[in-house]
N, C-alpha and C. Protein backbone atom coordinates (compact mmCIF):
# COMPACT_ATOMS: atom_id res chain seq x y z
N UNK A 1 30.10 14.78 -106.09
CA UNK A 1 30.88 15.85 -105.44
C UNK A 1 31.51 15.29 -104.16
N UNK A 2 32.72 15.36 -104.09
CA UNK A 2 33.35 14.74 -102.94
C UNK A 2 33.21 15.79 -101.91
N UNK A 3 33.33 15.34 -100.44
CA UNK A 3 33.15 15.99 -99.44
C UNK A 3 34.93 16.70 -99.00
N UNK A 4 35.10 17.76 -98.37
CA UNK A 4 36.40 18.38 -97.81
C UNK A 4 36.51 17.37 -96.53
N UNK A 5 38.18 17.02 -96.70
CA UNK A 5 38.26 16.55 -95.53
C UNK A 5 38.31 16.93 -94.20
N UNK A 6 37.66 16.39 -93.26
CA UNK A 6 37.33 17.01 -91.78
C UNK A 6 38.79 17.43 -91.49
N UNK A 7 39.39 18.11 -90.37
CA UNK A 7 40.70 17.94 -89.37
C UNK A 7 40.63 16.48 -88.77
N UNK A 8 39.49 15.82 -88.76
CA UNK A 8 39.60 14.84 -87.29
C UNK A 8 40.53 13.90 -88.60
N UNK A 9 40.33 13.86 -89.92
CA UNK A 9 40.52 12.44 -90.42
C UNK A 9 41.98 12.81 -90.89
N UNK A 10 42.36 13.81 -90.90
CA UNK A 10 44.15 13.77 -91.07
C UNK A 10 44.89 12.63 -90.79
N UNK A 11 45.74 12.28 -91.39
CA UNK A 11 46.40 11.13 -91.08
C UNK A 11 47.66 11.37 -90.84
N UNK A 12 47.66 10.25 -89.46
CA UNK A 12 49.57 10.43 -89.45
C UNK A 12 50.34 10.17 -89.84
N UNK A 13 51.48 10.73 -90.45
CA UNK A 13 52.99 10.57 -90.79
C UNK A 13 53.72 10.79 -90.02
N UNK A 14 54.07 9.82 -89.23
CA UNK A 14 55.19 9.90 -88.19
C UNK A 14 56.52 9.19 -88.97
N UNK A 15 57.34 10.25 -88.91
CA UNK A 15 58.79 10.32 -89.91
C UNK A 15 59.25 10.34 -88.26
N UNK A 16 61.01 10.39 -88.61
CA UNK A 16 61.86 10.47 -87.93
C UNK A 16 61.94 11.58 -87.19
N UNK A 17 61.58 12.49 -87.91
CA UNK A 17 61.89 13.94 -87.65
C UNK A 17 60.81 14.32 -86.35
N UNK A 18 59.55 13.13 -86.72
CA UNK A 18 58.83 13.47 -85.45
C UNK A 18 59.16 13.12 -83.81
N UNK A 19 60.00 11.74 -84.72
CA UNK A 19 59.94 10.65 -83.35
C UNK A 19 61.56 11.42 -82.36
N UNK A 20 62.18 11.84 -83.46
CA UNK A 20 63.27 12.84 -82.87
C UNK A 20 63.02 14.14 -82.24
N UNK A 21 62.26 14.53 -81.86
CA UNK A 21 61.34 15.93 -81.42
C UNK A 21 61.13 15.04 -80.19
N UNK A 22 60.73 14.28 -79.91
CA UNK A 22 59.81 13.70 -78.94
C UNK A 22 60.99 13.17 -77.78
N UNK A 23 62.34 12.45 -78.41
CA UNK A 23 62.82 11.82 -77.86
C UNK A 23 63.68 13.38 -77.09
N UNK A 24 63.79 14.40 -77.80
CA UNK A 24 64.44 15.89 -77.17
C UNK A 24 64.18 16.24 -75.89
N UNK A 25 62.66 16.12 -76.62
CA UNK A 25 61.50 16.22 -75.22
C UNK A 25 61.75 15.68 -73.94
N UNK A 26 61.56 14.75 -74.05
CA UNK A 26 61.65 13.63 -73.21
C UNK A 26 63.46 13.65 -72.48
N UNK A 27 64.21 14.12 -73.11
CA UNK A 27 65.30 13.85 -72.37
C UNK A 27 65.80 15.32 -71.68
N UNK A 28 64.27 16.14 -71.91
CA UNK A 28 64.56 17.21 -71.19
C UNK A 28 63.68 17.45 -69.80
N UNK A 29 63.34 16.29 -69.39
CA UNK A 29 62.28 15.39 -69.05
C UNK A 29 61.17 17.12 -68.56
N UNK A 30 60.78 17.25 -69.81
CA UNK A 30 59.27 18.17 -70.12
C UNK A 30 58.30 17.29 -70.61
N UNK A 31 56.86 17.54 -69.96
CA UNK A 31 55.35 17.21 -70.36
C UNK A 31 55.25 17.76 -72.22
N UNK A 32 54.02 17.44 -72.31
CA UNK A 32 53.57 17.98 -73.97
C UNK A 32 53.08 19.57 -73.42
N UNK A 33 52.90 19.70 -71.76
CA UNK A 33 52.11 20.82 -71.53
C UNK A 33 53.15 22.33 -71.28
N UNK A 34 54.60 21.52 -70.49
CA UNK A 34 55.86 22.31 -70.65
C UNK A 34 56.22 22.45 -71.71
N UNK A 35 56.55 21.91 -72.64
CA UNK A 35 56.91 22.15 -74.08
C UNK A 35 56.33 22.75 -75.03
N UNK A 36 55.37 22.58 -74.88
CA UNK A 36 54.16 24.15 -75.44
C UNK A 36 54.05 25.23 -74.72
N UNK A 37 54.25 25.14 -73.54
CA UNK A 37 54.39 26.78 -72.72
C UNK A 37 55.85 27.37 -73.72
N UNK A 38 56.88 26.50 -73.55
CA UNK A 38 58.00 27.11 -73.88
C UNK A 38 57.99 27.36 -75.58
N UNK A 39 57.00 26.78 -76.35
CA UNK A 39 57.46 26.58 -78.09
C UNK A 39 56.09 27.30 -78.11
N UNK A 40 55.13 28.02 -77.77
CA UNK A 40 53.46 28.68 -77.83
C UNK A 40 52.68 28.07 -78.55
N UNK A 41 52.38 26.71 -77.81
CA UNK A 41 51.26 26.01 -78.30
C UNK A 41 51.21 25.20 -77.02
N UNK A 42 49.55 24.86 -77.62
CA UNK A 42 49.03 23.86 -76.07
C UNK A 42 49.68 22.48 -76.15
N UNK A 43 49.40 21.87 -75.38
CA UNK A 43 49.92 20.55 -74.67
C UNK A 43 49.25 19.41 -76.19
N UNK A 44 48.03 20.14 -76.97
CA UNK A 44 47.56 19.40 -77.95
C UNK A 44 48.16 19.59 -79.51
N UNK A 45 48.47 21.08 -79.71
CA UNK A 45 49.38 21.10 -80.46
C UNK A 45 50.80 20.43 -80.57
N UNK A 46 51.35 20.30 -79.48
CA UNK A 46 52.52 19.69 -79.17
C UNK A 46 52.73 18.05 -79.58
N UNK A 47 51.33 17.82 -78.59
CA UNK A 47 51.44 15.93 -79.15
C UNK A 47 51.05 16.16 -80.53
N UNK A 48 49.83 16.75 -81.18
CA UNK A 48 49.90 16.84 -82.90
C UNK A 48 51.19 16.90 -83.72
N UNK A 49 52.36 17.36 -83.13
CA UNK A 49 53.25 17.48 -84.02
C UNK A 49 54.20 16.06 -83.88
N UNK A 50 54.51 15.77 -82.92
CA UNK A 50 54.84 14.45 -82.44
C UNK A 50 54.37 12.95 -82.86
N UNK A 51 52.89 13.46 -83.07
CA UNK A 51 52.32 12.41 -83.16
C UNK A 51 51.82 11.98 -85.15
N UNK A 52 53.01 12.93 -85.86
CA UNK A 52 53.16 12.82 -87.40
C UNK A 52 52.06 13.48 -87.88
N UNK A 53 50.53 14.49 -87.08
CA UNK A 53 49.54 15.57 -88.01
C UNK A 53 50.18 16.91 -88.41
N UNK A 54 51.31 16.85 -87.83
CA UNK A 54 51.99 18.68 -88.25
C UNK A 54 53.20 18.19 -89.08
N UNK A 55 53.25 18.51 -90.68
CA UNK A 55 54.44 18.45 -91.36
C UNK A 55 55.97 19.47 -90.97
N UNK A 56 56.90 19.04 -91.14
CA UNK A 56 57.89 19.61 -90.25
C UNK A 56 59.12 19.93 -91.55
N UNK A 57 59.68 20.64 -91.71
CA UNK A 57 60.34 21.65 -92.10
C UNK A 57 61.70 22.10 -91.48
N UNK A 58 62.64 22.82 -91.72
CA UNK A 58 64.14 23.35 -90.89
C UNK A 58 63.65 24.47 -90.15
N UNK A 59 62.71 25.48 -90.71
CA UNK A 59 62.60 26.31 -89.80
C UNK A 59 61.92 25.84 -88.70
N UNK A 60 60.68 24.81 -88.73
CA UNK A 60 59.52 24.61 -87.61
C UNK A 60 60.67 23.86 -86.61
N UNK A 61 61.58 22.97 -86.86
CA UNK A 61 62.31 22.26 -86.59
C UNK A 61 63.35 22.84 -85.39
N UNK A 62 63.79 24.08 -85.70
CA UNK A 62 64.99 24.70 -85.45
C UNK A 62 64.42 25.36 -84.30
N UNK A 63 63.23 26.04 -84.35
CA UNK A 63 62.36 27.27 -84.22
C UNK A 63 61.83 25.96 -82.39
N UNK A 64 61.47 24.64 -82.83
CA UNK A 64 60.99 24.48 -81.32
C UNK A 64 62.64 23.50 -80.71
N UNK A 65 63.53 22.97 -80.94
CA UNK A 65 64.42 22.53 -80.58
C UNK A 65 65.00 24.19 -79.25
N UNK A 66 65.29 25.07 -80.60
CA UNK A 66 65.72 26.70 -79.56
C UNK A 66 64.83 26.78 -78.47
N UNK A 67 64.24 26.52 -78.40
CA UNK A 67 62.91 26.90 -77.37
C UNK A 67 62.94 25.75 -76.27
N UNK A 68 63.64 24.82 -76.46
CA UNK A 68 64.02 23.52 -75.44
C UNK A 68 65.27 24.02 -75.39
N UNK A 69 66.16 25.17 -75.49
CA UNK A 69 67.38 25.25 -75.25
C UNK A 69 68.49 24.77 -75.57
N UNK A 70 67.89 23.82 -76.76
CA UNK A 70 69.15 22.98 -77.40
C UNK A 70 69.16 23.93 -78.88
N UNK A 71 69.81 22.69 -80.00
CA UNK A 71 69.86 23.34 -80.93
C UNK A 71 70.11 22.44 -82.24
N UNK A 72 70.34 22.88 -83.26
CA UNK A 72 69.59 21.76 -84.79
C UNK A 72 70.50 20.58 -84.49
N UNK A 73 71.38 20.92 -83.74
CA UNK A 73 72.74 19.77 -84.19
C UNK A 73 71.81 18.54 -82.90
N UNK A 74 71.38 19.43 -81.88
CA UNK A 74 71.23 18.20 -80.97
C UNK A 74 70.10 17.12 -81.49
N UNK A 75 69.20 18.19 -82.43
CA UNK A 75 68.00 17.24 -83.23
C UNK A 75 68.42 16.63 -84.31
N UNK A 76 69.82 16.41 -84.83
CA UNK A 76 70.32 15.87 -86.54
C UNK A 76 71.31 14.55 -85.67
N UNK A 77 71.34 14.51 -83.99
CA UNK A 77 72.24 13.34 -83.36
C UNK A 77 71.43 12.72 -83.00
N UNK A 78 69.94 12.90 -82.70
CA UNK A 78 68.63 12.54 -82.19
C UNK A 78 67.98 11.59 -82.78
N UNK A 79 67.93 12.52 -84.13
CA UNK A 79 67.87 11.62 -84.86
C UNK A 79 68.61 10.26 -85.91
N UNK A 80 69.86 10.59 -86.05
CA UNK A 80 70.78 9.43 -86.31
C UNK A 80 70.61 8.27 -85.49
N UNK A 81 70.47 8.51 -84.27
CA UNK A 81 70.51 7.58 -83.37
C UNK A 81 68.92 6.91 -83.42
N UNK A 82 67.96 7.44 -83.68
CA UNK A 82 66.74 6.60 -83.96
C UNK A 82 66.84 6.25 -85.39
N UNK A 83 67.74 6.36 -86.55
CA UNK A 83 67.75 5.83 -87.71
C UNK A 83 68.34 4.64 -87.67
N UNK A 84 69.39 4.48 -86.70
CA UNK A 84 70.63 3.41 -86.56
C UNK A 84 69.97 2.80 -86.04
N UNK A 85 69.20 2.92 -84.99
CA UNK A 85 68.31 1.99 -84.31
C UNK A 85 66.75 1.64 -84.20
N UNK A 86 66.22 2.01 -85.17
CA UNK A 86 64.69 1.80 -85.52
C UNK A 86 64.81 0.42 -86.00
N UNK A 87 65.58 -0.47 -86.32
CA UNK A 87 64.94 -1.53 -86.62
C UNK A 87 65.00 -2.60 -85.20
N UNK A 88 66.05 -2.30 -84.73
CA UNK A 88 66.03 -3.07 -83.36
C UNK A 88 65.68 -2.89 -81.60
N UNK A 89 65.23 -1.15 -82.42
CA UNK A 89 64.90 -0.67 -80.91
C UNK A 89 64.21 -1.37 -80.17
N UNK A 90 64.33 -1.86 -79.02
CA UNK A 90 62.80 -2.40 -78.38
C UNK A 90 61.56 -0.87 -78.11
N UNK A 91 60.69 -1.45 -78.53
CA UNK A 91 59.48 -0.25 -78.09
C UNK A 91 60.07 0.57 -76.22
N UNK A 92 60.35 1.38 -75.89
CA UNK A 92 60.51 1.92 -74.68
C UNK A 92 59.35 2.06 -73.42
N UNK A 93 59.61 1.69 -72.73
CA UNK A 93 58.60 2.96 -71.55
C UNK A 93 59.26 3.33 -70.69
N UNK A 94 58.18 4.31 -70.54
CA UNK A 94 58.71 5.76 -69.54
C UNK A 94 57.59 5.60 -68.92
N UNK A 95 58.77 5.85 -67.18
CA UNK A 95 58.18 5.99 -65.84
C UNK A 95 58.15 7.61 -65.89
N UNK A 96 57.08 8.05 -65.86
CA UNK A 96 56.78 9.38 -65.86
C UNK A 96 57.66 10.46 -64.14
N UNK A 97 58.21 11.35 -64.14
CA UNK A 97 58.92 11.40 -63.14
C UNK A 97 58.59 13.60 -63.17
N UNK A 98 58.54 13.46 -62.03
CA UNK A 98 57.54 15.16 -61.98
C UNK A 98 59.16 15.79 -61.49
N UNK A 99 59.90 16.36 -62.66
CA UNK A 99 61.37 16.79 -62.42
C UNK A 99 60.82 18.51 -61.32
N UNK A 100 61.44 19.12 -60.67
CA UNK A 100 61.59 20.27 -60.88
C UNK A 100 62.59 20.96 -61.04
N UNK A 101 62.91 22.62 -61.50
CA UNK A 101 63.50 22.80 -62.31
C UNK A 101 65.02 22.72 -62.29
N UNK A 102 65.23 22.64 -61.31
CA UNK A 102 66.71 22.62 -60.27
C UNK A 102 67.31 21.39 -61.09
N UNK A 103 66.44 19.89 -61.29
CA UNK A 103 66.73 19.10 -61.95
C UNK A 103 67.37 18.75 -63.62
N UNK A 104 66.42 19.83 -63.89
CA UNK A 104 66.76 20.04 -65.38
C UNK A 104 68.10 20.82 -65.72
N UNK A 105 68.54 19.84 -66.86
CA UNK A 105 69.82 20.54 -67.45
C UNK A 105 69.85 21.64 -67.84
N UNK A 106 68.76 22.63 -68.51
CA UNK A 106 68.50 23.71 -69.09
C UNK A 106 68.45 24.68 -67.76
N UNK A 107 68.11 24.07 -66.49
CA UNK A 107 68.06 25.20 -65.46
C UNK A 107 69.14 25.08 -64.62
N UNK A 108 70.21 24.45 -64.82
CA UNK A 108 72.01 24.09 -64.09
C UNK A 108 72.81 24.84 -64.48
N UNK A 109 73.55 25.40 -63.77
CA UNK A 109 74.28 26.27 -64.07
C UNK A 109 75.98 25.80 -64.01
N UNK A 110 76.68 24.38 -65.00
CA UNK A 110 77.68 24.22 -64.70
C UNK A 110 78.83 24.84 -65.48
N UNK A 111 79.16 25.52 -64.97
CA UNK A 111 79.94 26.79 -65.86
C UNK A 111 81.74 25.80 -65.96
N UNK A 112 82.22 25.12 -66.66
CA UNK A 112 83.57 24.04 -66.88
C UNK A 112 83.93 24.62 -67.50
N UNK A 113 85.53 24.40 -67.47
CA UNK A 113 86.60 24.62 -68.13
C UNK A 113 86.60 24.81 -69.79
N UNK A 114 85.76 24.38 -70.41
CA UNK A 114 85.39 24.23 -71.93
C UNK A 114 84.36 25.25 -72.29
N UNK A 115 83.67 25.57 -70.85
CA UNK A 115 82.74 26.54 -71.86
C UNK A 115 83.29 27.82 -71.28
N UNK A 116 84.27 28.25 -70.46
CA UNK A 116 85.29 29.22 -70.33
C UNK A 116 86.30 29.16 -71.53
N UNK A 117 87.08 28.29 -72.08
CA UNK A 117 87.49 28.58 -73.21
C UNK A 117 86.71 28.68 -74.18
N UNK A 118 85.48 28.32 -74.29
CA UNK A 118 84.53 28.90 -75.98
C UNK A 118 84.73 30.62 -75.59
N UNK A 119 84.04 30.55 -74.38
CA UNK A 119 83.93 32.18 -74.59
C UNK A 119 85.35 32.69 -74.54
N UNK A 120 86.38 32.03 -73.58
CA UNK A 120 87.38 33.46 -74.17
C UNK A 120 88.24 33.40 -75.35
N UNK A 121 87.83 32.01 -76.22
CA UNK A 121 87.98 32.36 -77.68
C UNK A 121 86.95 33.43 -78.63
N UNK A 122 86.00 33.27 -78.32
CA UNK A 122 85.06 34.44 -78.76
C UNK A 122 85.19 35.89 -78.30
N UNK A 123 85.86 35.39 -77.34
CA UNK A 123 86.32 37.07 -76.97
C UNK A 123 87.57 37.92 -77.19
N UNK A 124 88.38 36.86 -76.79
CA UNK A 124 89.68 37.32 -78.04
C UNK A 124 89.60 37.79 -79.57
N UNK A 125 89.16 36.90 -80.42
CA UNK A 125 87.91 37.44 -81.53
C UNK A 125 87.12 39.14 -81.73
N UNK A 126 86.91 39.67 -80.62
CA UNK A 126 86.27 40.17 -80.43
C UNK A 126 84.87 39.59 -80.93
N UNK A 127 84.40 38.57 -81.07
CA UNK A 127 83.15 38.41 -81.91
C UNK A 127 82.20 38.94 -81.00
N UNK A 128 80.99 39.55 -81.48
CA UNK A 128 79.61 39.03 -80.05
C UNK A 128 79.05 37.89 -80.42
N UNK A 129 78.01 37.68 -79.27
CA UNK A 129 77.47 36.56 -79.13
C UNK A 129 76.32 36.70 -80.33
N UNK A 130 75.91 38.12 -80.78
CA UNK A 130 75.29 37.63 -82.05
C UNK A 130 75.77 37.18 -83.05
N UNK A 131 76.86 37.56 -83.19
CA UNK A 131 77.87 37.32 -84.28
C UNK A 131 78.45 35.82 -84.16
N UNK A 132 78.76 35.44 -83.38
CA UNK A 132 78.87 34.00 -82.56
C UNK A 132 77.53 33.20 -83.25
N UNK A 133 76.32 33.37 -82.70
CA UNK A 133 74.83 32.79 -83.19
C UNK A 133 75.07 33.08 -85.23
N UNK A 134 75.22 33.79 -86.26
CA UNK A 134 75.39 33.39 -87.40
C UNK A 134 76.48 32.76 -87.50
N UNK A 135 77.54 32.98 -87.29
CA UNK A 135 78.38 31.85 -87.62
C UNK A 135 78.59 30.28 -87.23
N UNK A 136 77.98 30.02 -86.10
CA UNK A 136 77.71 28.85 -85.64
C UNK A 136 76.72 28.37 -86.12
N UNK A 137 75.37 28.99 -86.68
CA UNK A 137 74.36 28.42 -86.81
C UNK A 137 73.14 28.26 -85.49
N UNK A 138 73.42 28.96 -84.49
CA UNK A 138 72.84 28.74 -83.26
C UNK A 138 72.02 29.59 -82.63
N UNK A 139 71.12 29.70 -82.13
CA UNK A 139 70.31 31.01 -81.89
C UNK A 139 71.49 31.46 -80.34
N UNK A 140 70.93 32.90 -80.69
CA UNK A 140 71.32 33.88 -79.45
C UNK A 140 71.55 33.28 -78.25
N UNK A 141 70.38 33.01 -77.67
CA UNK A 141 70.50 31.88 -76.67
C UNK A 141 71.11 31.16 -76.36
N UNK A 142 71.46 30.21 -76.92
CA UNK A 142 71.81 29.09 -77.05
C UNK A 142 73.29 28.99 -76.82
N UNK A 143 74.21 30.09 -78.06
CA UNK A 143 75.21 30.32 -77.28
C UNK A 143 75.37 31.19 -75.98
N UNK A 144 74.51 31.41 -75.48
CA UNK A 144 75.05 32.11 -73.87
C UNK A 144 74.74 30.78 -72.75
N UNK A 145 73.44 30.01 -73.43
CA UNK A 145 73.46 29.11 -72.23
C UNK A 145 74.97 27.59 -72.75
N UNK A 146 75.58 27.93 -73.67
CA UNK A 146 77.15 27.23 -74.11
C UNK A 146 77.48 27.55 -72.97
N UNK A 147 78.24 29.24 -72.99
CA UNK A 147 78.59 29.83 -72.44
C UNK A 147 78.82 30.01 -70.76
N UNK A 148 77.09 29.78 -70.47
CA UNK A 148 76.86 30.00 -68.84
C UNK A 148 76.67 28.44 -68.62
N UNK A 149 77.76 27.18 -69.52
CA UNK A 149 76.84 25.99 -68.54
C UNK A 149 75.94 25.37 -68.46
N UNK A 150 74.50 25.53 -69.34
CA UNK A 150 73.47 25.18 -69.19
C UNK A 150 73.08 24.54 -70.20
N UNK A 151 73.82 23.98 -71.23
CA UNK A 151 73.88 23.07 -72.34
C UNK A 151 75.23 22.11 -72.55
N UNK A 152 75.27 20.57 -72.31
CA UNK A 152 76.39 19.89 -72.01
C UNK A 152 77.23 19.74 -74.00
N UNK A 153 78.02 20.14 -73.25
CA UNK A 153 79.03 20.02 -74.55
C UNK A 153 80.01 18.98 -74.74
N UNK A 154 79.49 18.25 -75.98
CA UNK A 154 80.07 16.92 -76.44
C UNK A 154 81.03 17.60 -77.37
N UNK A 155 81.92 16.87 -77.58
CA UNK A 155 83.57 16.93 -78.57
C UNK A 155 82.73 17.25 -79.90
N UNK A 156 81.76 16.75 -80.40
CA UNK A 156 81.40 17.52 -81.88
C UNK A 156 81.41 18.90 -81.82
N UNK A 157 80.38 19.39 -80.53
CA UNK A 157 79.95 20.69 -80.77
C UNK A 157 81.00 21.63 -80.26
N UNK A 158 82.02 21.36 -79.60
CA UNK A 158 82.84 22.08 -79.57
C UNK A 158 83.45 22.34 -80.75
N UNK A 159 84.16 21.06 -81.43
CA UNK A 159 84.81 21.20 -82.50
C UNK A 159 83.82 22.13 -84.06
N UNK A 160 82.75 22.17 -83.78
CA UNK A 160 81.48 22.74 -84.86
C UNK A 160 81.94 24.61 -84.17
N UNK A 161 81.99 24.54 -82.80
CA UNK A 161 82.09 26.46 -82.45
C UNK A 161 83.41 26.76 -82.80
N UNK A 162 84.65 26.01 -82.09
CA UNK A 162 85.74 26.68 -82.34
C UNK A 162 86.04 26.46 -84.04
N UNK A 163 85.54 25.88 -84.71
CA UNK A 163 86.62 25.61 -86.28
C UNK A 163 85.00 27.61 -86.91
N UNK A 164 83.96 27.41 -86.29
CA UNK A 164 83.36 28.91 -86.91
C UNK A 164 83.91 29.22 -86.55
N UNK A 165 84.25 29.79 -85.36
CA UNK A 165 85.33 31.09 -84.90
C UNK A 165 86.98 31.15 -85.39
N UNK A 166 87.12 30.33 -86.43
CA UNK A 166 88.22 30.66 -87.03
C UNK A 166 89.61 29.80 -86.35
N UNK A 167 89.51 29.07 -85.48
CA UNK A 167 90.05 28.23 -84.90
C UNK A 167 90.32 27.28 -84.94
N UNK A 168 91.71 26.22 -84.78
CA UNK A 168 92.00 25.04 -85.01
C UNK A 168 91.58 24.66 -83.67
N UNK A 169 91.50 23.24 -83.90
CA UNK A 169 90.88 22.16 -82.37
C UNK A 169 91.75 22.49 -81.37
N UNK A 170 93.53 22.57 -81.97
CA UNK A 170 94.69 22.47 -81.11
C UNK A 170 94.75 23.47 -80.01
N UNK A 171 94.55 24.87 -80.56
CA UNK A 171 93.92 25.93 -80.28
C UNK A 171 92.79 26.27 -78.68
N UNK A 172 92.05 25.01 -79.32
CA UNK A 172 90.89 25.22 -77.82
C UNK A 172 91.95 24.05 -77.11
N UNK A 173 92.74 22.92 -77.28
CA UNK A 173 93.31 21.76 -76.69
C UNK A 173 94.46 22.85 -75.79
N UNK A 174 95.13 23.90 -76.42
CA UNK A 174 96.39 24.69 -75.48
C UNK A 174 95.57 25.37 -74.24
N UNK A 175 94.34 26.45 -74.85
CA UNK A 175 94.01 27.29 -74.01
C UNK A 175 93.11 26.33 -72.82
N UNK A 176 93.17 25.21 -72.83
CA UNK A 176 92.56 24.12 -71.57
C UNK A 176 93.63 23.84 -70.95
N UNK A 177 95.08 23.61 -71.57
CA UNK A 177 96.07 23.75 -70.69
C UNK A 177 96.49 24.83 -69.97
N UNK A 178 95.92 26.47 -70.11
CA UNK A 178 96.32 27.27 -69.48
C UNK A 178 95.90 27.71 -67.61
N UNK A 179 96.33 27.76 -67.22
CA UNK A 179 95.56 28.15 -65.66
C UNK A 179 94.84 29.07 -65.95
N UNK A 180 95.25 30.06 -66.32
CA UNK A 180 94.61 31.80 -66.78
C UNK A 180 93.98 32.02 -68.09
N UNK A 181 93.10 31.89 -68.42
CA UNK A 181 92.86 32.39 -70.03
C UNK A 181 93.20 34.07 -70.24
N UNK A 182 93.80 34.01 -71.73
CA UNK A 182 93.85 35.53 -71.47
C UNK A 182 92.93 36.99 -71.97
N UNK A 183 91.51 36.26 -72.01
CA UNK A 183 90.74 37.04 -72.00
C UNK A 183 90.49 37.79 -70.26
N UNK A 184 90.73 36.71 -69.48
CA UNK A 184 90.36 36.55 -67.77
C UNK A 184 91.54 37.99 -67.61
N UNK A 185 93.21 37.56 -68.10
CA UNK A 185 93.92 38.48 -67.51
C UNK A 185 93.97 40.13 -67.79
N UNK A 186 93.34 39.84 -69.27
CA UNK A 186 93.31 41.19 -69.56
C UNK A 186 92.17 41.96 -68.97
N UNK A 187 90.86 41.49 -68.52
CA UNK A 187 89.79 41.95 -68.23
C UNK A 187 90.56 42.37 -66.38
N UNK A 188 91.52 41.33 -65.84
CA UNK A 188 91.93 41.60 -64.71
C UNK A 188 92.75 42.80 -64.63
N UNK A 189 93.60 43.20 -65.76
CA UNK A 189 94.55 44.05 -66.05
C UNK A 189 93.67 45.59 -66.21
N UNK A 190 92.56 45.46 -66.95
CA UNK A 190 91.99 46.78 -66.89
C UNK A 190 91.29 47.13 -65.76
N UNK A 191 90.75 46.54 -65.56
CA UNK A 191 90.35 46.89 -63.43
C UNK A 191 91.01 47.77 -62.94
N UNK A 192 92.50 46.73 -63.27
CA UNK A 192 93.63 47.54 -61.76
C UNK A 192 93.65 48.77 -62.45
N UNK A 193 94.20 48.80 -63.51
CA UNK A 193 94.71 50.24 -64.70
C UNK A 193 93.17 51.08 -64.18
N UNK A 194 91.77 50.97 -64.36
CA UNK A 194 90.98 51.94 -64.67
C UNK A 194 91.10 52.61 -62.51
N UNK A 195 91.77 51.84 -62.05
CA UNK A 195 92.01 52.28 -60.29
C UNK A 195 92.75 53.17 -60.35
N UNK A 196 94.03 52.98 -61.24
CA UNK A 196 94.77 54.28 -60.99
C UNK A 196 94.89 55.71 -60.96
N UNK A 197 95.51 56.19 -60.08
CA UNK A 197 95.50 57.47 -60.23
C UNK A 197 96.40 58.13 -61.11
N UNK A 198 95.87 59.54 -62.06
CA UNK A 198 96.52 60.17 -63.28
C UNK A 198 98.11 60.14 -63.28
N UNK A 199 98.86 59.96 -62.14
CA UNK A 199 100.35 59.85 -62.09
C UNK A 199 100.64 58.25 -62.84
N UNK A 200 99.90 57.64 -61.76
CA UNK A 200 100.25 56.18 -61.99
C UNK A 200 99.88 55.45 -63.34
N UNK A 201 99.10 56.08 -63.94
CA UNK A 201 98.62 55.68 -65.14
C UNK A 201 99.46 56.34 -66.16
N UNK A 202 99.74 57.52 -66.34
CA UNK A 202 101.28 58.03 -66.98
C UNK A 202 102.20 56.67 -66.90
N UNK A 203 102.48 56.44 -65.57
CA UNK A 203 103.95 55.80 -65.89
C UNK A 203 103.76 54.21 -66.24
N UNK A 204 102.41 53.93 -66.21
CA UNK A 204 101.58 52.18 -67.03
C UNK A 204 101.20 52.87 -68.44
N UNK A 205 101.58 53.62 -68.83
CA UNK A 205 101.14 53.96 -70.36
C UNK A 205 102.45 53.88 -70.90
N UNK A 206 103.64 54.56 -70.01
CA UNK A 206 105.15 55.17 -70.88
C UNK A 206 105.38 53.11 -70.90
N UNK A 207 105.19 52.68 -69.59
CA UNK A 207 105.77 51.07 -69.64
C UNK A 207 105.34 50.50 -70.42
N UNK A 208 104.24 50.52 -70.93
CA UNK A 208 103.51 49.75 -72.30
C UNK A 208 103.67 50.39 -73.58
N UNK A 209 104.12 51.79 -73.45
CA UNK A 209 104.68 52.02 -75.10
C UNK A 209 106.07 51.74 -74.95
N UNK A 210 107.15 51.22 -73.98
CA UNK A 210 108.28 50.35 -74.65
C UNK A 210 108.47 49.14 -74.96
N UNK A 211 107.39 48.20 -74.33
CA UNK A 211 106.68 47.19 -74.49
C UNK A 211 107.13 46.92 -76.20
């Protein structure tokens, strides 16, 4: 009668998929103990999954990448780049460095020219931002921190939001040439209009129905 195997004697399979989790980690410069506060598991669950004892899947996959504030695409470049280079990588080390949060990309708030045109293509659209998250593929999140700045946007992932939202590249390339987007003017335009008084708004209604 053979014996059940313990937990201790699990063996590791460290795939790509692990060593790409790790390298996320790490360039979000979070502990195993931050990264389990944020994904709800301890600092030991965390290295278990890393360390090839937790088999990994699209949802487990997707499910802790969102939770580092990124998203599948940043873990499918993560990993290319340790496929292209696993045979010549040199082994790495890391000088351990105690960030706080001001430091971190996920807690910056650089709100650029590109992630003002995602949103006021999405808003022209009328899409919402949930509606935005299925068609992109992206959790909720994720597109607002697009949105607010707090996730750096490379030429893929732009070109991956604007072609969901129904958009050619050329499209987001004009509205970067504009000074004004015209989601900005119209949101400026209803301001003044909702100020007016019942005369003045008569004669901005008769001017826009000859329009």
């Amino acid at each position: 009668m053979t014996k059940p195997k313990s937990k201790q004697n699990v063996k590791k399979a460290i795939t790509t998929d692990h060593l790409a989790l790790r390298e996320l980690r790490l360039e979000c410069g979070m502990t195993l103990k931050e990264a389990g506060a944020k994904y709800g598991l301890t600092s030991k669950g965390m290295g278990a999954i890393e360390n090839g004892r937790v088999s990994l899947n699209h949802e487990k996959i997707d499910a802790i990448t969102n939770s580092y504030g990124l998203t599948y695409l940043d873990f499918v470049k993560a990993k290319r780049l340790i496929e292209k280079g696993a045979k010549r990588r040199p082994k790495r080390t890391f000088v351990k460095t105690v960030l706080k949060n001001s430091d971190r990309r996920s807690y910056q708030k650089i709100v650029t020219k590109e992630c003002k045109v995602l949103r006021s293509l999405r808003r022209i659209k009328k899409i919402s931002q949930d509606q935005a998250s299925a068609m992109c593929g992206y959790s909720r999140p994720t597109i607002g921190h697009i949105e607010n700045g707090r996730i750096e946007l490379s030429e893929e992932r732009i070109r991956h939001i604007v072609k969901s939202y129904g958009y050619k590249f050329s499209d987001f390339k004009d509205a970067m040439e504009k000074v004004e987007l015209r989601d900005t003017i119209v949101d400026s335009c209803l301001e003044k209009i909702d100020q007016l008084d019942d005369t003045k708004l008569e004669v901005v209604k008769n001017l826009l129905g000859s329009l």
